[in-house]
PDB file of N, CA and C in Angstrom:
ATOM      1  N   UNK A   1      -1.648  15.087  10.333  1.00  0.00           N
ATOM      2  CA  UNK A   1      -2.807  14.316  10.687  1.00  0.00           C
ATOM      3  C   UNK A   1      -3.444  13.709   9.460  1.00  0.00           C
ATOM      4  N   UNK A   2      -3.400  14.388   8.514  1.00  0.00           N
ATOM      5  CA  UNK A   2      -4.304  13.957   7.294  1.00  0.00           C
ATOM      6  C   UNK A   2      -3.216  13.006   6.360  1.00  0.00           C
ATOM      7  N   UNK A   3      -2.150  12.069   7.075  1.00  0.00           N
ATOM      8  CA  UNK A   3      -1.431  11.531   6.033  1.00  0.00           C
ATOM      9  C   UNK A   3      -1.877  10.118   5.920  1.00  0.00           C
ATOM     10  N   UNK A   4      -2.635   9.454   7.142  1.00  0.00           N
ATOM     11  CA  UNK A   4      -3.364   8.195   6.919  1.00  0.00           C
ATOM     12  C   UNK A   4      -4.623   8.825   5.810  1.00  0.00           C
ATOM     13  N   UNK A   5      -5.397   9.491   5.193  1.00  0.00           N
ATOM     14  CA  UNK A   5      -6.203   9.650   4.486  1.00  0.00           C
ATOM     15  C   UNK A   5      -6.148   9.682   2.845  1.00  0.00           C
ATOM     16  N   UNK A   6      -4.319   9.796   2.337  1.00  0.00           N
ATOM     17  CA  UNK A   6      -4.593   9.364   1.303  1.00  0.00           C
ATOM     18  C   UNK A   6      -4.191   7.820   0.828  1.00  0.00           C
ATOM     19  N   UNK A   7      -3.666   6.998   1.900  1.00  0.00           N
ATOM     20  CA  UNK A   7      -3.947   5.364   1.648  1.00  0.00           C
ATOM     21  C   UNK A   7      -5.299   5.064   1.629  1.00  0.00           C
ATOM     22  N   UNK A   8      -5.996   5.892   2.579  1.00  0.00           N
ATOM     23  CA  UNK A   8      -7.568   5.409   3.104  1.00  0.00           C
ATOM     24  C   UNK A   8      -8.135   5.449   1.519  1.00  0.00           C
ATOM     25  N   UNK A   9      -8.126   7.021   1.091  1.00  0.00           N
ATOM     26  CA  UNK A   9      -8.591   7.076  -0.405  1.00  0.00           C
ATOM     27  C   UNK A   9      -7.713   6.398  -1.391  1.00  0.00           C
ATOM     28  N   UNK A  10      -6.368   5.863  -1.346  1.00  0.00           N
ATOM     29  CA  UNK A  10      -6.671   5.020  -2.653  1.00  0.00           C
ATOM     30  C   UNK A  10      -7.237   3.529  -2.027  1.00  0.00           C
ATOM     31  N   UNK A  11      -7.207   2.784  -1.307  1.00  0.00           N
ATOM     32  CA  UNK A  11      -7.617   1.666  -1.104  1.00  0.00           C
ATOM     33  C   UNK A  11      -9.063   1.657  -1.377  1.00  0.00           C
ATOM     34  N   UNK A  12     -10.010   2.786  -0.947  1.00  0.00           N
ATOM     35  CA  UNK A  12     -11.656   3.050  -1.324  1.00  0.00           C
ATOM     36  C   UNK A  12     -11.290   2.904  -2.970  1.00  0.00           C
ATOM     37  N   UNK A  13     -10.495   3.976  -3.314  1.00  0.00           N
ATOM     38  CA  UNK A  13     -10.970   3.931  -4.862  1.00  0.00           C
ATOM     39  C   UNK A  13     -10.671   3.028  -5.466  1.00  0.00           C
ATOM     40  N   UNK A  14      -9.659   2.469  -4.853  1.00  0.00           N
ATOM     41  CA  UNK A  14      -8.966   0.836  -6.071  1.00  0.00           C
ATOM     42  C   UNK A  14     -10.023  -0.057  -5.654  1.00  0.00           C
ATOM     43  N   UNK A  15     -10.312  -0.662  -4.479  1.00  0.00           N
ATOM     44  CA  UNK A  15     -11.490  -1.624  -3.893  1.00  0.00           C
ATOM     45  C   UNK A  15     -12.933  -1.133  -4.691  1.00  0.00           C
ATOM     46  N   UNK A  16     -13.451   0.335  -5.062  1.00  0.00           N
ATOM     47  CA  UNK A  16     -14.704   0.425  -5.501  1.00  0.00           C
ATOM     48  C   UNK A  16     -14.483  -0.242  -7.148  1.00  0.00           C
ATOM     49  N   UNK A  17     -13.094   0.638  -7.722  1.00  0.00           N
ATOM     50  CA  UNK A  17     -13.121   0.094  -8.757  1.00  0.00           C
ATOM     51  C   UNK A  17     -12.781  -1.610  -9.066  1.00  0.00           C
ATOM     52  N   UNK A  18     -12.264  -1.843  -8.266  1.00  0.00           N
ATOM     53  CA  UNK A  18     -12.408  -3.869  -8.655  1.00  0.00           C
ATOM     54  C   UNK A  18     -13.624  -3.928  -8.648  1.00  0.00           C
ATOM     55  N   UNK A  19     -14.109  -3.755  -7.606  1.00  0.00           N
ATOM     56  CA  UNK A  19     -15.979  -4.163  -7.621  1.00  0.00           C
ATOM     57  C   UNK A  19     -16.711  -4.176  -8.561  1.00  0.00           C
ATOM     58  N   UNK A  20     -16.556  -2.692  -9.206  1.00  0.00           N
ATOM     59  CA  UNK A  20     -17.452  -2.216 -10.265  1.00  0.00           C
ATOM     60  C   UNK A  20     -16.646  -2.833 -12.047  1.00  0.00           C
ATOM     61  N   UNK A  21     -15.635  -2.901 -11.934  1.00  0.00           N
ATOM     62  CA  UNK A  21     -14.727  -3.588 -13.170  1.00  0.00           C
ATOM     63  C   UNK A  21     -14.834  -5.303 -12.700  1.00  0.00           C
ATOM     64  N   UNK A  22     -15.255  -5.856 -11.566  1.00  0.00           N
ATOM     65  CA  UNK A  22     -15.936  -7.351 -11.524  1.00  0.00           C
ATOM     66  C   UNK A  22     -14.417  -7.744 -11.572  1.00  0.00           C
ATOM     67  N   UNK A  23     -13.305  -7.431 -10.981  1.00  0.00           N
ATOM     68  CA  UNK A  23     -12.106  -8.282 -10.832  1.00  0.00           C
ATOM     69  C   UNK A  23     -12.169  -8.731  -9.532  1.00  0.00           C
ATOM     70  N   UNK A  24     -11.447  -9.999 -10.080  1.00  0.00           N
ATOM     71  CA  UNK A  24     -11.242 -11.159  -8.588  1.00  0.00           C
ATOM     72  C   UNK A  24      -9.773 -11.331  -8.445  1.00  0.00           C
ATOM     73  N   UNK A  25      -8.774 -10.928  -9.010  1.00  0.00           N
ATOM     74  CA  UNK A  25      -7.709 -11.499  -9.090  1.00  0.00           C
ATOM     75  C   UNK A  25      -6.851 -11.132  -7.522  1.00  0.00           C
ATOM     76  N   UNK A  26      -6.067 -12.116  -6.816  1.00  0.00           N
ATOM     77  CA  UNK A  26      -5.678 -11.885  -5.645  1.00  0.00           C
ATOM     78  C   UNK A  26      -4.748 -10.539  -5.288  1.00  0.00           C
ATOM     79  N   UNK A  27      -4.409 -10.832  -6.542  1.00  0.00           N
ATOM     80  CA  UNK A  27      -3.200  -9.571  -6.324  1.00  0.00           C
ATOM     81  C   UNK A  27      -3.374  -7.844  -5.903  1.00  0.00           C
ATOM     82  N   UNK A  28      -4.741  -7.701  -6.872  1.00  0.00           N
ATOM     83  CA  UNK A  28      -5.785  -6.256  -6.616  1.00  0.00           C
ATOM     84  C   UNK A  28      -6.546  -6.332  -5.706  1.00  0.00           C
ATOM     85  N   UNK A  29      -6.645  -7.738  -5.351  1.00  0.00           N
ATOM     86  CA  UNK A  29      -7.155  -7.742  -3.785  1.00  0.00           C
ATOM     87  C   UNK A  29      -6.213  -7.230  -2.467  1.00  0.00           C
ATOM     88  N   UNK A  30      -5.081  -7.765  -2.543  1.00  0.00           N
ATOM     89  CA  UNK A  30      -3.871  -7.276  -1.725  1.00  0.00           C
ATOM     90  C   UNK A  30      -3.536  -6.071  -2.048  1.00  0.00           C
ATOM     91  N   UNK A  31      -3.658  -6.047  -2.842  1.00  0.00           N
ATOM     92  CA  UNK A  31      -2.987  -4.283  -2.858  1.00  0.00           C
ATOM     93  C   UNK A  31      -4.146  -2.956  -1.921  1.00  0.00           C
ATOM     94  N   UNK A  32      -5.311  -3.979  -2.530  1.00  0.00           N
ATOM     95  CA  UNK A  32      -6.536  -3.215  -1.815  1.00  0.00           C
ATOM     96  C   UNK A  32      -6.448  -3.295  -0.466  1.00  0.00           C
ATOM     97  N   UNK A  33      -5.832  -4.329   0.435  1.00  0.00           N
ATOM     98  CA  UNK A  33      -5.895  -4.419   1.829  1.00  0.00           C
ATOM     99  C   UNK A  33      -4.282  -3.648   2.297  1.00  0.00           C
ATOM    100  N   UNK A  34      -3.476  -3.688   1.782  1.00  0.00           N
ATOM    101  CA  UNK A  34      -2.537  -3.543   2.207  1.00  0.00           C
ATOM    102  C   UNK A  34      -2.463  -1.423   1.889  1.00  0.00           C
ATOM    103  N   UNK A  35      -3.247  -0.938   0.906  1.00  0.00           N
ATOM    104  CA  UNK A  35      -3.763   0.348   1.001  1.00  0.00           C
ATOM    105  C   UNK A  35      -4.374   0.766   2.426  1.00  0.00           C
ATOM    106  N   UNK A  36      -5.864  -0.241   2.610  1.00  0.00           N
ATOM    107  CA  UNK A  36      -6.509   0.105   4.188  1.00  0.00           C
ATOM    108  C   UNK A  36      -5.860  -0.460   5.463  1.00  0.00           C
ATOM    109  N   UNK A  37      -5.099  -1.016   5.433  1.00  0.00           N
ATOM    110  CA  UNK A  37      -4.351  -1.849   6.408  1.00  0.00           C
ATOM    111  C   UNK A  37      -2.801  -0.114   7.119  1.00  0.00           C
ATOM    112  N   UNK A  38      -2.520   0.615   6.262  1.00  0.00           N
ATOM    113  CA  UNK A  38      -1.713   1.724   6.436  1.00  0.00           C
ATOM    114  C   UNK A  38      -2.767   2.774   6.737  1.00  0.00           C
ATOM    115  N   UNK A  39      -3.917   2.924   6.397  1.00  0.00           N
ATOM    116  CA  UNK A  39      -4.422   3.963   6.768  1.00  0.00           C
ATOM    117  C   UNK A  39      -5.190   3.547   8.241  1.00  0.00           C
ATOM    118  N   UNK A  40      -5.605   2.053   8.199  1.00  0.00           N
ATOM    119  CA  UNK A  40      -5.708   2.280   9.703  1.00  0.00           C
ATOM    120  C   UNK A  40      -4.515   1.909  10.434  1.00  0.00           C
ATOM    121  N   UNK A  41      -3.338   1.565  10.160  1.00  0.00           N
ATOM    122  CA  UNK A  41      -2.160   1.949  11.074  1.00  0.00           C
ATOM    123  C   UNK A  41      -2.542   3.158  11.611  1.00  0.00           C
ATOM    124  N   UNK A  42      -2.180   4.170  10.221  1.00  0.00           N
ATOM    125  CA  UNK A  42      -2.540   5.947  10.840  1.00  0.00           C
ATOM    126  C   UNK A  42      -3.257   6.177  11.759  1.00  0.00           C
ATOM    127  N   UNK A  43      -4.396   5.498  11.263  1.00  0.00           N
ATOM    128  CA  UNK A  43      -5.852   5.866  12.250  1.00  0.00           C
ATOM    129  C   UNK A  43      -5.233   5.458  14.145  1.00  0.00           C
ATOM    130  N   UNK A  44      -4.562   4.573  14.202  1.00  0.00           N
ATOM    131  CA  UNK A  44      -4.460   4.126  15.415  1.00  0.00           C
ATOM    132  C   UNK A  44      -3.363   4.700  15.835  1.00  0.00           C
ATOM    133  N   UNK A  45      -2.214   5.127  14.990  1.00  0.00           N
ATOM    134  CA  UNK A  45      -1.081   6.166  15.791  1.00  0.00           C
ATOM    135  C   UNK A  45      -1.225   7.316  16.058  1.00  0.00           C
ATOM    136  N   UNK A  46      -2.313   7.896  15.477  1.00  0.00           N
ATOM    137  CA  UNK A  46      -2.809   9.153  15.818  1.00  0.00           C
ATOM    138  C   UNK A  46      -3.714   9.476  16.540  1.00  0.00           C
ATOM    139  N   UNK A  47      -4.306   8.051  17.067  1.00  0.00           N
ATOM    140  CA  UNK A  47      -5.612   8.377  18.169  1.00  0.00           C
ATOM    141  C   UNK A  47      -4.664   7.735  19.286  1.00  0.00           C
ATOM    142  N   UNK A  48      -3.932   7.752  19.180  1.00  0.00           N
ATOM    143  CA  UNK A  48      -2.853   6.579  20.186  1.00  0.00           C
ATOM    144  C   UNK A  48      -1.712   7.854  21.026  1.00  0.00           C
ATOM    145  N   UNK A  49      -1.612   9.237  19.891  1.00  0.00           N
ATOM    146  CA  UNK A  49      -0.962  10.534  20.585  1.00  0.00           C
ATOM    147  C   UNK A  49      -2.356  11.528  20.248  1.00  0.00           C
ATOM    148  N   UNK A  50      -3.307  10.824  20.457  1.00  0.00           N
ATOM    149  CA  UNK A  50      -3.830  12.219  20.925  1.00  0.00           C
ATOM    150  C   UNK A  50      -4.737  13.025  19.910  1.00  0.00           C
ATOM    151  N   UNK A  51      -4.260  13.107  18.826  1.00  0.00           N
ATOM    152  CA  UNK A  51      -4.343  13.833  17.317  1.00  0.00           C
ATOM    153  C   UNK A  51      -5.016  13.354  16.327  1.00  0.00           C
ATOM    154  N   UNK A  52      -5.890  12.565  16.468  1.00  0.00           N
ATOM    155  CA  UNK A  52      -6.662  11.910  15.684  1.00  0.00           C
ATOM    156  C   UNK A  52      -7.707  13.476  14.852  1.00  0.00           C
ATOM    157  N   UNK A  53      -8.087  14.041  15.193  1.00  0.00           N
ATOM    158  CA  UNK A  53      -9.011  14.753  14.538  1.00  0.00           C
ATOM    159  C   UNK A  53      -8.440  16.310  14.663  1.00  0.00           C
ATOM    160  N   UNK A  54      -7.275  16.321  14.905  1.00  0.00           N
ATOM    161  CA  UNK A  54      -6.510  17.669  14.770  1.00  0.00           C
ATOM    162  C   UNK A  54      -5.931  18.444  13.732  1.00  0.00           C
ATOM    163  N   UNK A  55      -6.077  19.200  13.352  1.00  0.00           N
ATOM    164  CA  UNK A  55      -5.445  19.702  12.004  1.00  0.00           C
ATOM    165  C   UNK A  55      -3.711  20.143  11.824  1.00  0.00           C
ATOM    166  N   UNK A  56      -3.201  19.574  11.231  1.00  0.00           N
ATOM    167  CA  UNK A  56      -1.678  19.766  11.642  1.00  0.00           C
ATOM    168  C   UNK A  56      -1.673  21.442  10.749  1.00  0.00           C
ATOM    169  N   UNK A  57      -0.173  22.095  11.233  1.00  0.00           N
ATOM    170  CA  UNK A  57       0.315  23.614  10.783  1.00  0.00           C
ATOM    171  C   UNK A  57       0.378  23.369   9.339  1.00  0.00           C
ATOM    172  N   UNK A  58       0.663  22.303   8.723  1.00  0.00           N
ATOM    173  CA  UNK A  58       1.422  22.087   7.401  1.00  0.00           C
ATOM    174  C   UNK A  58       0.711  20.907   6.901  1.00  0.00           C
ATOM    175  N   UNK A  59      -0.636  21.172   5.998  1.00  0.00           N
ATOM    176  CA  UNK A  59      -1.354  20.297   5.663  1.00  0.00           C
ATOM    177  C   UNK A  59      -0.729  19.468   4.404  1.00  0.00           C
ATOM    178  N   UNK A  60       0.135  20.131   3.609  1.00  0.00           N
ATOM    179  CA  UNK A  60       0.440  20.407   2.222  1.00  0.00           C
ATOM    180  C   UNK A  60       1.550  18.811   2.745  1.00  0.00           C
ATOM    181  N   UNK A  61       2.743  18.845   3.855  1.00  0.00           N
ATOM    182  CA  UNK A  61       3.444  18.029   4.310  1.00  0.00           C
ATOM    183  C   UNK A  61       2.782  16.488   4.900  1.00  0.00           C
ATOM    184  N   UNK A  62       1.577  16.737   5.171  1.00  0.00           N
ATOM    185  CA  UNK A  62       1.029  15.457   5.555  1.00  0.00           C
ATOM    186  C   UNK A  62       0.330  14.833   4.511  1.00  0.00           C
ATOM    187  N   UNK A  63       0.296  15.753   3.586  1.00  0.00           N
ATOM    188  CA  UNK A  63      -0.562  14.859   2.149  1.00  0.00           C
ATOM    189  C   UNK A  63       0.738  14.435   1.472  1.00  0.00           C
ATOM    190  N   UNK A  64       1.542  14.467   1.632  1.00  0.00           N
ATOM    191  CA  UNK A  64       3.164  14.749   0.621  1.00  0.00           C
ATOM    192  C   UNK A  64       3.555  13.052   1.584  1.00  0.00           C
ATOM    193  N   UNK A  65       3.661  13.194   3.220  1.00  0.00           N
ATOM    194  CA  UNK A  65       4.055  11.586   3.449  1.00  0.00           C
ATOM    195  C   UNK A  65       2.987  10.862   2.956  1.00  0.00           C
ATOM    196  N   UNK A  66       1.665  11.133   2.808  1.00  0.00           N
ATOM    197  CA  UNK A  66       0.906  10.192   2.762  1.00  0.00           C
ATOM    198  C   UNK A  66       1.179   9.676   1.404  1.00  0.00           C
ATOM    199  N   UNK A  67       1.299  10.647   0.541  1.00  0.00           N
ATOM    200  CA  UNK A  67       1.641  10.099  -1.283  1.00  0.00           C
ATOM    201  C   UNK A  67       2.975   9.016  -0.918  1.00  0.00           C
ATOM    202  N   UNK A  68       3.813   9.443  -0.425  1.00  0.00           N
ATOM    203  CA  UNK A  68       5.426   8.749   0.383  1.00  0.00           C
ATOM    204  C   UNK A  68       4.581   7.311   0.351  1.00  0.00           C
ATOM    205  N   UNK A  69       3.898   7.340   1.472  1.00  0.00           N
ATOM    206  CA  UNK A  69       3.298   5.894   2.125  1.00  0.00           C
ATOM    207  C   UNK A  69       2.672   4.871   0.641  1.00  0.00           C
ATOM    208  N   UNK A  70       1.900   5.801   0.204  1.00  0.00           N
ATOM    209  CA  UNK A  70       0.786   5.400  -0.669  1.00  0.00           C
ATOM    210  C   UNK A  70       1.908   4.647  -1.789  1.00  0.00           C
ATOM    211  N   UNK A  71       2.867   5.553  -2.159  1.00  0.00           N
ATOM    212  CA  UNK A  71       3.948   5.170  -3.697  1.00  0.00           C
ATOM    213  C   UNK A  71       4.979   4.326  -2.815  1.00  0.00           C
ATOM    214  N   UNK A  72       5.228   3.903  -1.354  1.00  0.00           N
ATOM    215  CA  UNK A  72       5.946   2.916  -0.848  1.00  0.00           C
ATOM    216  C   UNK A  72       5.131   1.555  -0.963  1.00  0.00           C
ATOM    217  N   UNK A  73       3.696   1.753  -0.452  1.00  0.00           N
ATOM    218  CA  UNK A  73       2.879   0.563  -0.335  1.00  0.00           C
ATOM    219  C   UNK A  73       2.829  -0.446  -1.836  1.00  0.00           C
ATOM    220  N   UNK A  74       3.332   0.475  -2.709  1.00  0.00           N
ATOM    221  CA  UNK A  74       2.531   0.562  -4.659  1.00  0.00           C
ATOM    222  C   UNK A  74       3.738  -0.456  -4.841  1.00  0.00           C
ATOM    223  N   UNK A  75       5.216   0.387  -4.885  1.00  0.00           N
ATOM    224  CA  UNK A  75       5.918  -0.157  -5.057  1.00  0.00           C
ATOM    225  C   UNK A  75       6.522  -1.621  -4.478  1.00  0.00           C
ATOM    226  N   UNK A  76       6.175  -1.884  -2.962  1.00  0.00           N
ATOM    227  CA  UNK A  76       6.708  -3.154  -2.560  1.00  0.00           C
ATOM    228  C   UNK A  76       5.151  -4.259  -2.772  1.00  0.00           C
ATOM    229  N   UNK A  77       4.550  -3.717  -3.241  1.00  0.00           N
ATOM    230  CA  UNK A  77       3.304  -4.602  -3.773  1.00  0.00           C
ATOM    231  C   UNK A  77       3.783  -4.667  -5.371  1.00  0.00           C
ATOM    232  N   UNK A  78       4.123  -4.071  -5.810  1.00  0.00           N
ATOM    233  CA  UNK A  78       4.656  -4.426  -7.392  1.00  0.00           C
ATOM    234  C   UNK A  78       5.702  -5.174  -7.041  1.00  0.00           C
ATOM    235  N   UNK A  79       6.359  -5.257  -6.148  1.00  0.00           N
ATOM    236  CA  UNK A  79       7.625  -5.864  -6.271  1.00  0.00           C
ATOM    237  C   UNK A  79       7.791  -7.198  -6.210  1.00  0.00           C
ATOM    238  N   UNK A  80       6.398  -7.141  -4.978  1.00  0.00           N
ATOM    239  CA  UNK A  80       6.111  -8.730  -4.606  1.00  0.00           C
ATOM    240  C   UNK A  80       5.348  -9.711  -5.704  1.00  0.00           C
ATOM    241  N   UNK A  81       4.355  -9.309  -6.834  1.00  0.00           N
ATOM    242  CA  UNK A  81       4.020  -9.755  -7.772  1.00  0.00           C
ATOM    243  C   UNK A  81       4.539  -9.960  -8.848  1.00  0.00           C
ATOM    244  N   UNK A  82       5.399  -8.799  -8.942  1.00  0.00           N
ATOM    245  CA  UNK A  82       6.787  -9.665  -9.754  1.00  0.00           C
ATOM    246  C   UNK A  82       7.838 -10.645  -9.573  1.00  0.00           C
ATOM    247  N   UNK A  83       7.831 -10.606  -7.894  1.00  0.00           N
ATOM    248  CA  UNK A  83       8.512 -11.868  -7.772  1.00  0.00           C
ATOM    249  C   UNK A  83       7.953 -13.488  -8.070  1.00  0.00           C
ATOM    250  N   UNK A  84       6.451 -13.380  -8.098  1.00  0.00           N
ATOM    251  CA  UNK A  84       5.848 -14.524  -7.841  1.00  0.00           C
ATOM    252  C   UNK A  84       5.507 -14.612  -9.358  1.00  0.00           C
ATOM    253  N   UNK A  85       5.781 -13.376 -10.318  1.00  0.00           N
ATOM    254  CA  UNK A  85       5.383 -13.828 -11.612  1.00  0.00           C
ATOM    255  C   UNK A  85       6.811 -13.992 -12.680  1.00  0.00           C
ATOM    256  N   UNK A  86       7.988 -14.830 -11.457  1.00  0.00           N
ATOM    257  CA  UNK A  86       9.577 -14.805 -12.370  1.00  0.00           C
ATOM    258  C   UNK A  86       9.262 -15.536 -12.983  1.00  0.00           C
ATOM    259  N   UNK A  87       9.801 -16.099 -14.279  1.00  0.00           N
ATOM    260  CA  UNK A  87       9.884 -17.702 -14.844  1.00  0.00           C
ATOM    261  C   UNK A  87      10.717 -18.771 -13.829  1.00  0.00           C
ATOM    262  N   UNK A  88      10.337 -20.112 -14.407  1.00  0.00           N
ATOM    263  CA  UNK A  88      11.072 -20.791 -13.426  1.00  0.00           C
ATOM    264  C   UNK A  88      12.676 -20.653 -13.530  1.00  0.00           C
ATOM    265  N   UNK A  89      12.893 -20.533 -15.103  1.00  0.00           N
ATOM    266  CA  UNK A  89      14.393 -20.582 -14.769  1.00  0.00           C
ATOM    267  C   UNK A  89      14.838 -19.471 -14.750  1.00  0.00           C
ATOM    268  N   UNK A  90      13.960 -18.116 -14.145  1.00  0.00           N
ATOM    269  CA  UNK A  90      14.965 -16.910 -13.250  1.00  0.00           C
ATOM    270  C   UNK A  90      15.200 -17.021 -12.165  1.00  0.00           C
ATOM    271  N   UNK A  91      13.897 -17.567 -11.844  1.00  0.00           N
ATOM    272  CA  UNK A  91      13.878 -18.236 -10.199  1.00  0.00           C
ATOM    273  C   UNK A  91      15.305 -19.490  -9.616  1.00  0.00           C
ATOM    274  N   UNK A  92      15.389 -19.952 -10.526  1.00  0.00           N
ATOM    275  CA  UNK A  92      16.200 -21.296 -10.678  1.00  0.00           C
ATOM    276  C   UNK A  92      17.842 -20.613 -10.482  1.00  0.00           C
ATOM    277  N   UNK A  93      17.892 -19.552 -11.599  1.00  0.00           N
ATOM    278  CA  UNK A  93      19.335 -18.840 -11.406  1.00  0.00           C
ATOM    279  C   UNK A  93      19.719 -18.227 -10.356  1.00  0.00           C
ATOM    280  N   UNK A  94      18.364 -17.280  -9.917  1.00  0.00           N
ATOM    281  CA  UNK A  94      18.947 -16.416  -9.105  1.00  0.00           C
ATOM    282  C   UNK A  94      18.845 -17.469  -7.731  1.00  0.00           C
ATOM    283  N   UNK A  95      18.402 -18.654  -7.752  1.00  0.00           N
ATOM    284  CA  UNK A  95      18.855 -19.316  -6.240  1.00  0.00           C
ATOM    285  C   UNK A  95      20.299 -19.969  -6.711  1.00  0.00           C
ATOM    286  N   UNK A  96      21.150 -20.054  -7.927  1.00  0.00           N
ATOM    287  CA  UNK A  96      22.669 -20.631  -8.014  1.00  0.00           C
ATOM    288  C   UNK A  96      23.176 -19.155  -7.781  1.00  0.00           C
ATOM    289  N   UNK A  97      22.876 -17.972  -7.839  1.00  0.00           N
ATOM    290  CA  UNK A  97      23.575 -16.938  -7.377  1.00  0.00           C
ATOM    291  C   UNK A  97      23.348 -16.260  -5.680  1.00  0.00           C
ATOM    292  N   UNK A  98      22.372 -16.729  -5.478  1.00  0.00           N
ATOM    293  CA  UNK A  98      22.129 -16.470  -3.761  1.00  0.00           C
ATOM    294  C   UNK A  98      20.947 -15.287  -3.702  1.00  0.00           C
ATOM    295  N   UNK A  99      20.544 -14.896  -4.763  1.00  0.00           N
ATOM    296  CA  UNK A  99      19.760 -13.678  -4.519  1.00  0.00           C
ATOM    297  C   UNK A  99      17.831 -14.351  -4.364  1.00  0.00           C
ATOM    298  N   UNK A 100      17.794 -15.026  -4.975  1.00  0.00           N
ATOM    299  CA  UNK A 100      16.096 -15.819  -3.996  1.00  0.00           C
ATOM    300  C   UNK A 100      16.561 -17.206  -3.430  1.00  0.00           C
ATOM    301  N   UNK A 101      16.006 -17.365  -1.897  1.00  0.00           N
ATOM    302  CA  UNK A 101      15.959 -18.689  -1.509  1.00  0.00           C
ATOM    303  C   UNK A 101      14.925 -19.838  -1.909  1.00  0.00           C
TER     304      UNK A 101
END
């Protein structure tokens, strides 16, 4: 039950800290939504079976997917800002090799 709660807490803590560090940049903005955007997935698959405010047997396992979720969300958000920050002529190669369209 408690594995939507640690996206919930990093998206609070990354979103308080842009605020308070005065960043605008889009990218820490997305990462910030795409943090609360998984925890209310959670929120809604778990009020959706029932279990929204239930304590699971194995708390230790639902903080463990949630880190899962949290270091999946991290990584395909790094992945995507590195794509948009290739040079042109990596971008340029890797469309003569087939790997970006």
């Amino acid at each position: 039950m408690a594995c939507y709660a640690v996206p919930l807490a990093a998206g609070l803590i990354h979103g308080l800290w842009r605020k308070s560090a005065k960043k605008t940049d889009m990218h820490g903005f997305w990462l910030t939504l795409m943090f609360l955007g998984a925890s209310v997935f959670g929120l809604v698959d778990h009020a959706w079976h029932g279990e929204l405010f239930a304590l699971s047997s194995n708390l230790m396992m639902d903080l463990g997917l949630g880190s899962t979720i949290t270091t999946g969300i991290f990584a395909a958000w790094k992945f995507v800002v590195y794509k948009t920050k290739m040079p042109s002529t990596t971008v340029s190669m890797s469309r003569i090799i087939g790997i970006h369209k």
